[in-house]
C-alpha atoms as a PDB file:
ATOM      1  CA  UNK A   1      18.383   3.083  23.551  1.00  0.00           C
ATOM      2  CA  UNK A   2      21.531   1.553  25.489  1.00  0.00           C
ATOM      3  CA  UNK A   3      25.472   2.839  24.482  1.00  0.00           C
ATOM      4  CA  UNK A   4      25.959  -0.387  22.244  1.00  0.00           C
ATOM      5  CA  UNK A   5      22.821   0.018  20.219  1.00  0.00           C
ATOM      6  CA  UNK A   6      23.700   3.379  19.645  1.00  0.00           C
ATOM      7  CA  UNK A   7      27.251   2.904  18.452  1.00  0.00           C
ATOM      8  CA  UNK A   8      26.002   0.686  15.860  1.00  0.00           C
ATOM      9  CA  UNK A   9      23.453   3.447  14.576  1.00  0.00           C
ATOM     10  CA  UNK A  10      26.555   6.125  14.980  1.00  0.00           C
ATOM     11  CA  UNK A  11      28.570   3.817  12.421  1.00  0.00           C
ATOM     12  CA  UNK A  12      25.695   3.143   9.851  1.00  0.00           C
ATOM     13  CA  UNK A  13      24.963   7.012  10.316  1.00  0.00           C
ATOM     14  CA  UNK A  14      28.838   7.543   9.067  1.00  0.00           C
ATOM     15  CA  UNK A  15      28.868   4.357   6.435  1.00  0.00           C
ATOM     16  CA  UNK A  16      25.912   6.788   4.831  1.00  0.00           C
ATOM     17  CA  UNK A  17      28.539   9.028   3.629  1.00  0.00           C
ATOM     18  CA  UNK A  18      29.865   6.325   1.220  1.00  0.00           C
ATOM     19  CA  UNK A  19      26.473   5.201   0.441  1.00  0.00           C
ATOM     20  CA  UNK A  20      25.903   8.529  -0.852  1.00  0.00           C
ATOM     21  CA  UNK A  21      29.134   8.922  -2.378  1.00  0.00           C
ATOM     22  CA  UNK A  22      28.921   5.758  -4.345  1.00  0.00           C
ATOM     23  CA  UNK A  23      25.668   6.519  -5.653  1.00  0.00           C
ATOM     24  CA  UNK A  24      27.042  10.207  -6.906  1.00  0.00           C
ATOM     25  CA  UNK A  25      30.252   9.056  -8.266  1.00  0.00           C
ATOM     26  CA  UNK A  26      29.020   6.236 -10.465  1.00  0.00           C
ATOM     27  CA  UNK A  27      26.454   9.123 -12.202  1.00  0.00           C
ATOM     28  CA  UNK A  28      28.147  10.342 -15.738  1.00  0.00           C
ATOM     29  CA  UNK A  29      28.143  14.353 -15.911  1.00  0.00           C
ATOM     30  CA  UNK A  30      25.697  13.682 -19.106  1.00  0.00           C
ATOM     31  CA  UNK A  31      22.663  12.689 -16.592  1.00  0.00           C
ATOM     32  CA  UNK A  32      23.454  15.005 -13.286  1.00  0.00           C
ATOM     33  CA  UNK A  33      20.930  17.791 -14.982  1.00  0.00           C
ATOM     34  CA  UNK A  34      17.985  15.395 -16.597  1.00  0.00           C
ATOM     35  CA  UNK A  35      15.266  15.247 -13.993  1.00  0.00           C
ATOM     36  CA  UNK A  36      14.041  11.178 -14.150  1.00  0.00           C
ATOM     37  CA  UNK A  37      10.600  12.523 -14.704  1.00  0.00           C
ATOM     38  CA  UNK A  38       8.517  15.661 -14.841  1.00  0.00           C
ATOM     39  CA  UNK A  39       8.522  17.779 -11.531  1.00  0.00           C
ATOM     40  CA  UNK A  40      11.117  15.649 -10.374  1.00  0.00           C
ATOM     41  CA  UNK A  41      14.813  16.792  -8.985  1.00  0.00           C
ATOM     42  CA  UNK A  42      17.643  16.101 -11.137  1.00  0.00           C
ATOM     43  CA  UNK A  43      20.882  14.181  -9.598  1.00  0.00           C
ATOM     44  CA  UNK A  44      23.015  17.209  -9.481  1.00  0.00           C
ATOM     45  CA  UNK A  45      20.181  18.760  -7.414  1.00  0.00           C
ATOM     46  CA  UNK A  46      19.460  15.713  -5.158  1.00  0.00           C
ATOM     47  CA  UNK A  47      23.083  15.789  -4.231  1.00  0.00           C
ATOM     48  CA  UNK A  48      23.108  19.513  -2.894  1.00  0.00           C
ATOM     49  CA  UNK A  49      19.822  19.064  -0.994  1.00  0.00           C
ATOM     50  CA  UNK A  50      21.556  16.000   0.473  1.00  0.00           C
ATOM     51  CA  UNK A  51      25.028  17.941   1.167  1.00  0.00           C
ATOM     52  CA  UNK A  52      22.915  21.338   2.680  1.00  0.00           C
ATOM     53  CA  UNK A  53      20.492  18.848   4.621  1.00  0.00           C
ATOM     54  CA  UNK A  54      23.588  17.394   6.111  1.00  0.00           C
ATOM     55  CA  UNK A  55      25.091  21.100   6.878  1.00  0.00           C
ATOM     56  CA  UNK A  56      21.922  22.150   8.540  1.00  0.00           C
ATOM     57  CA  UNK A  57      21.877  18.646  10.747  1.00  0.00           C
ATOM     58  CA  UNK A  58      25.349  19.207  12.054  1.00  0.00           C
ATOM     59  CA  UNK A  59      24.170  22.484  13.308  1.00  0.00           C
ATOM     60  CA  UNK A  60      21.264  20.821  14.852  1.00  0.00           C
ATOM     61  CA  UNK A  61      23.174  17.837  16.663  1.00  0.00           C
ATOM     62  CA  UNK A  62      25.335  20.505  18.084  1.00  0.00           C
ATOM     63  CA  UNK A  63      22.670  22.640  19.324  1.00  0.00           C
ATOM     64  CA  UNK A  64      20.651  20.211  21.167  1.00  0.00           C
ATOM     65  CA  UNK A  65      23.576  17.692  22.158  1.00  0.00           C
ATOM     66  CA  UNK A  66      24.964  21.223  24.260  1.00  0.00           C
ATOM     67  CA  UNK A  67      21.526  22.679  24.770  1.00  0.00           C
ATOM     68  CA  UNK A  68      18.623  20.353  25.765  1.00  0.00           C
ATOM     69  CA  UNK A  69      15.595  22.613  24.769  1.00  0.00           C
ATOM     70  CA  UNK A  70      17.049  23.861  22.156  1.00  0.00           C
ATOM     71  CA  UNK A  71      15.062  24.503  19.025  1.00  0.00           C
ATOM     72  CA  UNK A  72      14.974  22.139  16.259  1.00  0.00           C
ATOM     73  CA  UNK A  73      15.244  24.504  12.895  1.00  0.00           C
ATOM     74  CA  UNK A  74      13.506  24.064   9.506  1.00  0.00           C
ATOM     75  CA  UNK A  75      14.145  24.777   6.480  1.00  0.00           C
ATOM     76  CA  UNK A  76      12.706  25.176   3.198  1.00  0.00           C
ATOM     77  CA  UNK A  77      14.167  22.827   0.778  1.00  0.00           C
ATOM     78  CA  UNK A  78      12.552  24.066  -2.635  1.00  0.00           C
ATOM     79  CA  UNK A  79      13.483  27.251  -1.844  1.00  0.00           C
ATOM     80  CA  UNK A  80      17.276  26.862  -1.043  1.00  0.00           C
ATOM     81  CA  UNK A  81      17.587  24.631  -4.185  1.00  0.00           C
ATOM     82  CA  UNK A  82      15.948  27.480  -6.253  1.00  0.00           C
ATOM     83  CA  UNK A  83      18.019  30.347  -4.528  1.00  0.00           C
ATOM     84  CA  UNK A  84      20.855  28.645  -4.025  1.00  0.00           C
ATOM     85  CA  UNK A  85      21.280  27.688  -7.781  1.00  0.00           C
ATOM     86  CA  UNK A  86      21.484  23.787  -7.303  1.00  0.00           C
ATOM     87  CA  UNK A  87      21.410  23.558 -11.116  1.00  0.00           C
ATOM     88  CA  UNK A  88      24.451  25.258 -11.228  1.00  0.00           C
ATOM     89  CA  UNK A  89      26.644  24.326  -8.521  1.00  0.00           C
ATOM     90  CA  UNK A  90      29.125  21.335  -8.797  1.00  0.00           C
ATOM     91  CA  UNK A  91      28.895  18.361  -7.332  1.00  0.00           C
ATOM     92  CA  UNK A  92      32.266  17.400  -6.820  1.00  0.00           C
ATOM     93  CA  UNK A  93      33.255  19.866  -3.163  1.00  0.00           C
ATOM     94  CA  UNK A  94      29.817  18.987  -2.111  1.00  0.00           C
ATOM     95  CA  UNK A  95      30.215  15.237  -2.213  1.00  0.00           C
ATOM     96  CA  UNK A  96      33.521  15.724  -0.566  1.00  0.00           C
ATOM     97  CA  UNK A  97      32.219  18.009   2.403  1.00  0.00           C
ATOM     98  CA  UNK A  98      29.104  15.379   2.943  1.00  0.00           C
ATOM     99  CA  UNK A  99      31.508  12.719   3.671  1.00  0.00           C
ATOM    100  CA  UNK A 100      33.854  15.154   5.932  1.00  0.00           C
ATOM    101  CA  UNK A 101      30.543  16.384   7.987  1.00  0.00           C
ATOM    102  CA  UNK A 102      29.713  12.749   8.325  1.00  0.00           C
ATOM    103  CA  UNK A 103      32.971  11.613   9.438  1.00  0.00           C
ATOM    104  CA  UNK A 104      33.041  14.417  11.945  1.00  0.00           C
ATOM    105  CA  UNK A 105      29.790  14.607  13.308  1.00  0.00           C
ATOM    106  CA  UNK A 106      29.924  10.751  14.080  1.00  0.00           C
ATOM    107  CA  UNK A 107      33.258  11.435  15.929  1.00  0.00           C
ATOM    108  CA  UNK A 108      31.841  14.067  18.046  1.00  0.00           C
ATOM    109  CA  UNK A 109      28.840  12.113  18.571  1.00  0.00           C
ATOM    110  CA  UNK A 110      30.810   8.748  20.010  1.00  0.00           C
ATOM    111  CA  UNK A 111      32.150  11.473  22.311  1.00  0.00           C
ATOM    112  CA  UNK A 112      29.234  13.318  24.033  1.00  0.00           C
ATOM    113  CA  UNK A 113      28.537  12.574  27.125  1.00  0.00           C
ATOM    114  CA  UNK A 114      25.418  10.043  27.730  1.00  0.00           C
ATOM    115  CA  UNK A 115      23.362  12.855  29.931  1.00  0.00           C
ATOM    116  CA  UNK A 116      23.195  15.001  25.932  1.00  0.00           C
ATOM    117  CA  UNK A 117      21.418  11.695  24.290  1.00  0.00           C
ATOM    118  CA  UNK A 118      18.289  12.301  27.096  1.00  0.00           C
ATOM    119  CA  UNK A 119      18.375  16.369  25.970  1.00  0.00           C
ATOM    120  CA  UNK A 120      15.415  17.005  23.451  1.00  0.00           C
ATOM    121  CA  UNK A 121      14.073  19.885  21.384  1.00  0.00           C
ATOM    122  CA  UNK A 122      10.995  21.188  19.232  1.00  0.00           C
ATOM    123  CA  UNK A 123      11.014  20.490  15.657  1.00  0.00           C
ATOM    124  CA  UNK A 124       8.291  23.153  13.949  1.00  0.00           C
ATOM    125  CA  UNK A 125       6.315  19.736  12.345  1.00  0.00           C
ATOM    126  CA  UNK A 126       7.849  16.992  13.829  1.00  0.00           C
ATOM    127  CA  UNK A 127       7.702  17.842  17.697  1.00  0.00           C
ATOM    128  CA  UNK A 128       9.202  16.828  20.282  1.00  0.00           C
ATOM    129  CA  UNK A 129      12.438  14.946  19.370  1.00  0.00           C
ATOM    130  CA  UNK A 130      15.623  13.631  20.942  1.00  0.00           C
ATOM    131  CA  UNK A 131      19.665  13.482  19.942  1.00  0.00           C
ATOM    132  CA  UNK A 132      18.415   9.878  19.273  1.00  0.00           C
ATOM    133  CA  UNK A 133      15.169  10.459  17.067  1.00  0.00           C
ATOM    134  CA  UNK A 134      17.337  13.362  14.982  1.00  0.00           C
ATOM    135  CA  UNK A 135      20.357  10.544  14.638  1.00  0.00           C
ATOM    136  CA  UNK A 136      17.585   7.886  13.127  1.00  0.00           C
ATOM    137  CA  UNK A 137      16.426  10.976  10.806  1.00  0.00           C
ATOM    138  CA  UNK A 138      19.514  11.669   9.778  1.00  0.00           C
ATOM    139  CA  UNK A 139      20.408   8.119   9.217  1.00  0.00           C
ATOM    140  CA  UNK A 140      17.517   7.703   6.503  1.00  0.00           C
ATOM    141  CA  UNK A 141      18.186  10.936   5.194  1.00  0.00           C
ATOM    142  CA  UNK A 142      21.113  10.094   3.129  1.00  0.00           C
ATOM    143  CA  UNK A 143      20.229   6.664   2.343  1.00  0.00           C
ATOM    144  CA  UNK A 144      17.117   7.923   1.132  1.00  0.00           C
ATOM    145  CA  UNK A 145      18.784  10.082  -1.115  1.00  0.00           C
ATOM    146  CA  UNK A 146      21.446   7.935  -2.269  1.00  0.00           C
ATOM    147  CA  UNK A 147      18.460   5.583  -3.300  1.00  0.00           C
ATOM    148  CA  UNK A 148      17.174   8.365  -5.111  1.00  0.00           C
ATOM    149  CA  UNK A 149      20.212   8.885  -7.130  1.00  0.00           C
ATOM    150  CA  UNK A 150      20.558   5.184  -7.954  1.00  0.00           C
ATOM    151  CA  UNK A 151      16.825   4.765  -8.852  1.00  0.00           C
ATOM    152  CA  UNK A 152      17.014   8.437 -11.328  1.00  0.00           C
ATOM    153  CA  UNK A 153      21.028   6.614 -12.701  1.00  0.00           C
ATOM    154  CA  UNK A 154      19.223   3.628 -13.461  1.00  0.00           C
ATOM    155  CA  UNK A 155      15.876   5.008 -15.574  1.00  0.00           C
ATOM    156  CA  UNK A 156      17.948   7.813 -17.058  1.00  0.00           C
ATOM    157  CA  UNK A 157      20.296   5.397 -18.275  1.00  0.00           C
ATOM    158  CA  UNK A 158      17.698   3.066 -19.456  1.00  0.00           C
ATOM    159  CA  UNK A 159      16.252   5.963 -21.518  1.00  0.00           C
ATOM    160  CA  UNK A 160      19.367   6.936 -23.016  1.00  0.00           C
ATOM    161  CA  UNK A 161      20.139   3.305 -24.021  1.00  0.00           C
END
């Protein structure tokens, strides 16, 4: 991928954050805690996955953007949204800190040098994968999610109707 192409992906990857943030802030408090369907996350919970996800890929663009080898870490997403009590924390601070990590980590990542986009790591399912591949994944990460809370908005507020 050449500097301009990436630059372009650097500023969607930041433009996320108010993807995201859009999508939260135009939920009512009534329908953060309905899940859209059976089995099925609620907003509120959505949102912190989203806001930890984003935590957890800071940690791993810094890692491999100053360490090429560096491991890629998982976690497990079920189990931090049960343990970490996603039904009970608010929404507001996280939304906030999403769009603060995403401002930052695109500023630090217009700034590394172009010898850290060629450094690559091992992801535990995904393999092998470079600062670029984690900066694509990343990128459809939160517009994923912000679809998600759009598409659970929508039916949830069709139902209530």
């Amino acid at each position: 991928m050449n500097h301009e192409e990436r630059l372009k992906l650097i500023d969607r990857y930041e433009q996320s954050a108010h993807l995201f943030s859009e999508a939260l802030r135009s939920v009512p408090e009534n329908l953060l805690d309905t899940p859209p369907a059976p089995g099925k996350w609620t907003i509120r919970q959505i949102a912190l996955h989203t806001v930890d996800a984003e935590l957890v890929f800071s940690i791993r663009f810094r890692m491999l953007g100053a360490q090429d080898g560096a491991p890629i870490l998982m976690f497990d997403q079920d189990a931090w949204a049960q343990k970490l009590q996603y039904s009970q924390q608010p929404v507001d601070h996280a939304q906030a800190l999403f769009v603060t990590l995403r401002h930052a980590n695109a500023a630090m990542l217009r700034k590394l040098p172009e010898a850290a986009w060629e450094h690559a790591g091992m992801h535990e399912k995904r393999g092998r994968m470079t600062m670029d591949d984690l900066l694509l994944l990343f990128i459809k990460h939160a517009e994923s999610h912000a679809d998600s809370i759009r598409q659970a908005h929508d039916k949830l507020s069709a139902a209530a109707a």
